[in-house]
Protein backbone atom coordinates (compact mmCIF):
# COMPACT_ATOMS: atom_id res chain seq x y z
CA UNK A 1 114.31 -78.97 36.35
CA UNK A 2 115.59 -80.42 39.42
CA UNK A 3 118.32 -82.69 39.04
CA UNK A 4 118.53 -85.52 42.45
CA UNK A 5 120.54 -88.92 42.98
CA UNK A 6 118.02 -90.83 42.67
CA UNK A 7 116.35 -89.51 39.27
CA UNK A 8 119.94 -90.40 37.63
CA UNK A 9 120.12 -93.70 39.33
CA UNK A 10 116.72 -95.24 38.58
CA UNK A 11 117.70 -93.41 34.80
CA UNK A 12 121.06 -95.33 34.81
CA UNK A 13 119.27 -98.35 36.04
CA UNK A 14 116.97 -98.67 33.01
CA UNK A 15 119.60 -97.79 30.34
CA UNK A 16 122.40 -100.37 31.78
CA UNK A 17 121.11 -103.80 31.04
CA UNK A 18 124.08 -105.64 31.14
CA UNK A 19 127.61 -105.02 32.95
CA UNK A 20 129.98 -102.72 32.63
CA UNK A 21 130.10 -99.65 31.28
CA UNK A 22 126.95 -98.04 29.62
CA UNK A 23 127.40 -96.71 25.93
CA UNK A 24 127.27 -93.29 27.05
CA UNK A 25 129.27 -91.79 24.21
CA UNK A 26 126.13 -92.75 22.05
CA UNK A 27 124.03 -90.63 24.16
CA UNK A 28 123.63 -86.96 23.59
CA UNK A 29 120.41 -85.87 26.36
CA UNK A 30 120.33 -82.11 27.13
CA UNK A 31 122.40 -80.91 30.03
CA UNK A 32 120.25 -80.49 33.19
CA UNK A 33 122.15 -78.98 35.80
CA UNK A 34 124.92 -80.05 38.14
CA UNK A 35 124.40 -82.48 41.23
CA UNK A 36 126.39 -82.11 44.40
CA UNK A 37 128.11 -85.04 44.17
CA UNK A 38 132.10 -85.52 44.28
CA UNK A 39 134.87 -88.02 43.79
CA UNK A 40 137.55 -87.09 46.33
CA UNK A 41 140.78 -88.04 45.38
CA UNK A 42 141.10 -91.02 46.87
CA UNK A 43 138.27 -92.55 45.25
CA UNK A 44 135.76 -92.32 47.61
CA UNK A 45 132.11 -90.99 45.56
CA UNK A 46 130.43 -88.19 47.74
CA UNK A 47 126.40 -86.81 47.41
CA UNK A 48 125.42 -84.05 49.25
CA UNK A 49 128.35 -84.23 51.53
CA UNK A 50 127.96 -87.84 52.97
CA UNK A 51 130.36 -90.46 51.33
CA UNK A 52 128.27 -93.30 48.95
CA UNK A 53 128.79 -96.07 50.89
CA UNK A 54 127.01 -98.33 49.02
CA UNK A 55 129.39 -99.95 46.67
CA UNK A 56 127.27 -101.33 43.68
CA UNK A 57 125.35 -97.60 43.49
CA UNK A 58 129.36 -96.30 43.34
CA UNK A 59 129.88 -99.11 40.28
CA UNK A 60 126.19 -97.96 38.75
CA UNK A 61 127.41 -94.18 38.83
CA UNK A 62 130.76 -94.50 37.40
CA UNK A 63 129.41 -97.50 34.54
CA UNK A 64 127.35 -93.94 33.49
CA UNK A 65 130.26 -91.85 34.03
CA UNK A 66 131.63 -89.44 31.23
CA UNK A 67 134.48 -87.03 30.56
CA UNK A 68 133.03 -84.15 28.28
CA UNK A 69 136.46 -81.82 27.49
CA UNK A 70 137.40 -80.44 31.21
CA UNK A 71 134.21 -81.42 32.62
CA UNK A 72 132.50 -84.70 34.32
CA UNK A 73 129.27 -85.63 33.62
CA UNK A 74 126.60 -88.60 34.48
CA UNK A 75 124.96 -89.41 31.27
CA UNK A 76 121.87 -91.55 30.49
CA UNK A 77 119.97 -91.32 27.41
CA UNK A 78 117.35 -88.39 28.76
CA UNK A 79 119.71 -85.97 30.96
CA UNK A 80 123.04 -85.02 31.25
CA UNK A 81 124.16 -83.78 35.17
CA UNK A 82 127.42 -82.19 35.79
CA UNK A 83 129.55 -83.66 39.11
CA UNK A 84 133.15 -82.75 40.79
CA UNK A 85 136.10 -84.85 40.35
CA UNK A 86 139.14 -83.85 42.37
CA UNK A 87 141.70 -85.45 40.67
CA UNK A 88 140.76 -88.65 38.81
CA UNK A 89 137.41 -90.78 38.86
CA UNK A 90 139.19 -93.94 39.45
CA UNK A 91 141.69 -95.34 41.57
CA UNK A 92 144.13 -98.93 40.85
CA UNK A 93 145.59 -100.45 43.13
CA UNK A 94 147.38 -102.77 41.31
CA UNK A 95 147.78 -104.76 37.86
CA UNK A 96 148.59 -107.96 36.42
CA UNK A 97 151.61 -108.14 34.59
CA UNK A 98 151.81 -110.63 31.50
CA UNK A 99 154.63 -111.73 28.64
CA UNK A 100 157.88 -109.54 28.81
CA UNK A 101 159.96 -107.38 26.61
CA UNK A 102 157.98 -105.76 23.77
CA UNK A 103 155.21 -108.30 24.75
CA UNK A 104 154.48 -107.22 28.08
CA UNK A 105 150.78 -105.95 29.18
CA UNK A 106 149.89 -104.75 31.83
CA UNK A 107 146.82 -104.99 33.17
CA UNK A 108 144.99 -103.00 35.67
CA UNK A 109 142.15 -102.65 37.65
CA UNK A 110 139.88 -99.73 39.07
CA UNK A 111 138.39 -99.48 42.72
CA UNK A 112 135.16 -99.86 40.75
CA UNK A 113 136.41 -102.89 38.86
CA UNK A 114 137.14 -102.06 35.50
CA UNK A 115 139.94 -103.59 33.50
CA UNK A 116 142.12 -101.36 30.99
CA UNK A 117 145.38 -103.38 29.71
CA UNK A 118 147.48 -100.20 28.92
CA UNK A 119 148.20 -99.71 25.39
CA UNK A 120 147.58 -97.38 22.47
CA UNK A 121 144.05 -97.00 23.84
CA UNK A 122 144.85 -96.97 27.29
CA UNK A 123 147.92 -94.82 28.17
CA UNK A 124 149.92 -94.83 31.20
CA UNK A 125 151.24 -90.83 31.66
CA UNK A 126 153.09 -89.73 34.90
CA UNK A 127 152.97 -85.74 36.09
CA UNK A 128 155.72 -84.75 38.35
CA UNK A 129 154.61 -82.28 41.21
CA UNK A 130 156.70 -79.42 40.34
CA UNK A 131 157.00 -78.32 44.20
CA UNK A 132 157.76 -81.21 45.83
CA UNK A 133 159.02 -83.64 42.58
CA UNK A 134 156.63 -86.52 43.31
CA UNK A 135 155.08 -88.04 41.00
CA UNK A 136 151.11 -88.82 39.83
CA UNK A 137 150.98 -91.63 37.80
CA UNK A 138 147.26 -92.19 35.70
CA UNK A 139 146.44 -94.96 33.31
CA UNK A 140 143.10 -94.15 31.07
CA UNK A 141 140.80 -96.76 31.61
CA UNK A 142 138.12 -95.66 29.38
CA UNK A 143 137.75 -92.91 27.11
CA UNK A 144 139.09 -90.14 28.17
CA UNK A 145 138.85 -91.15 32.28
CA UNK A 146 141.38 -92.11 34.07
CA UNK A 147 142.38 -93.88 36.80
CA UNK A 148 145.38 -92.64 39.78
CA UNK A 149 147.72 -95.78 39.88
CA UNK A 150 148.36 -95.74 43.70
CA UNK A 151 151.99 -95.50 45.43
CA UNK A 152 151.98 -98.96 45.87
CA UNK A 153 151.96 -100.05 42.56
CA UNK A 154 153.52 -97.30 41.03
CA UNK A 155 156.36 -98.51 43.13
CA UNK A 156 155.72 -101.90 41.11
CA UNK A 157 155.77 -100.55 37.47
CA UNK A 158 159.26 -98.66 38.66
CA UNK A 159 160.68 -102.35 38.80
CA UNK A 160 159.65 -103.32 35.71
CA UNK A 161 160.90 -99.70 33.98
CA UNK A 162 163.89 -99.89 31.47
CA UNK A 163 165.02 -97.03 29.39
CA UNK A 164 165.03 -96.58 26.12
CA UNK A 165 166.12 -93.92 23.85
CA UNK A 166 163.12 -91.42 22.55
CA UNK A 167 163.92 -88.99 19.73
CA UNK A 168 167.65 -89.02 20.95
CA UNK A 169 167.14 -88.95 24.55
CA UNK A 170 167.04 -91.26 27.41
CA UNK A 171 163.73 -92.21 28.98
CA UNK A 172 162.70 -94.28 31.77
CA UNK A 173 159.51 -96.16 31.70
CA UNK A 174 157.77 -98.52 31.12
CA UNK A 175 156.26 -100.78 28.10
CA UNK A 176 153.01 -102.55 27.68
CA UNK A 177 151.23 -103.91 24.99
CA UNK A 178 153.90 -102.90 22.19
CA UNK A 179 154.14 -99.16 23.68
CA UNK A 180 156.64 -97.55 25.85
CA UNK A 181 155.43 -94.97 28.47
CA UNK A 182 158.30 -92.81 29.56
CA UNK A 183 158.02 -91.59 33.25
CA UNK A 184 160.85 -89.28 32.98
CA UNK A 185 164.47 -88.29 31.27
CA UNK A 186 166.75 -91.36 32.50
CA UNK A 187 169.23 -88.42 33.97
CA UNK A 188 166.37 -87.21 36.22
CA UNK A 189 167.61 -90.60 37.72
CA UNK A 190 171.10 -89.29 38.90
């Protein structure tokens, strides 16, 4: 079977009646193939090489976007493609910070206009580049996709970070919605 763009978008059409994100972890269709499309790392959605510039078909693709263990997948209720994503299907540039202390939330939004307050369900995790010791902060917007907080406002969460002691060592991070998200050992700081 041939898998194309426009077969999953006129599919994903039809099975998202209202916004946001379709229920695609209800669906279970068989697994038809992979499409050449990509998410670069920046955000920007690919097909067949040529960059989707359309942005309400970018919205429609990622509302029927799923994370399937390592693997990416559109989903609609009658067929399952695979796609490439080069770091993380989303991009934030920013958040809204509300309360403070223990009451804090932050919340943030995608390139694609989702809106995850971070939280139990929602994590915030950083990964520190090993070579050159910069870091890659990701909130989870929905389950199991995340989103790459850019520079910009990772630079913002770093002003709201305290540290607090975790199993009898010194984090810094950051807390939202009752949960504290370490970024790193406080002496990492020195």
């Amino acid at each position: 079977m041939k898998v194309d763009a426009d077969t999953i978008a006129a599919s994903a059409t039809a099975a998202v009646k209202s916004r946001g994100p379709a229920p695609v972890h209800l669906w279970n269709p068989p697994h038809c193939g992979d499409l050449d499309m990509r998410i670069a790392s920046d955000g920007t959605w690919f097909h067949e090489g040529s960059p989707i510039t359309r942005p309400a078909m970018v919205k429609m693709f990622s509302n029927i976007l799923r994370k399937d263990g390592d693997d990416y997948m559109l989903v609609t209720p009658v067929e399952k493609v695979g796609i490439t994503v080069e770091d993380a299907p989303f991009i934030t540039e920013d958040f809204e910070v509300s309360g403070d202390g223990n009451t804090q939330v932050l919340t943030f939004e995608t390139h694609v206009g989702d809106f995850a307050a971070a939280g139990p369900d929602n994590p915030i995790r950083v990964v520190i580049d090993p070579d050159t010791d910069e870091p890659a902060p990701y909130v989870t917007v929905r389950a199991n996709l995340e989103a790459r907080i850019t520079r910009k406002a990772f630079y913002r969460l770093v002003e709201l970070a305290s540290h607090q002691d975790i199993n009898g060592q010194s984090m810094f991070g950051v807390m939202s919605s009752g949960v504290f998200f370490p970024f790193l050992p406080s002496e990492a700081l020195d």
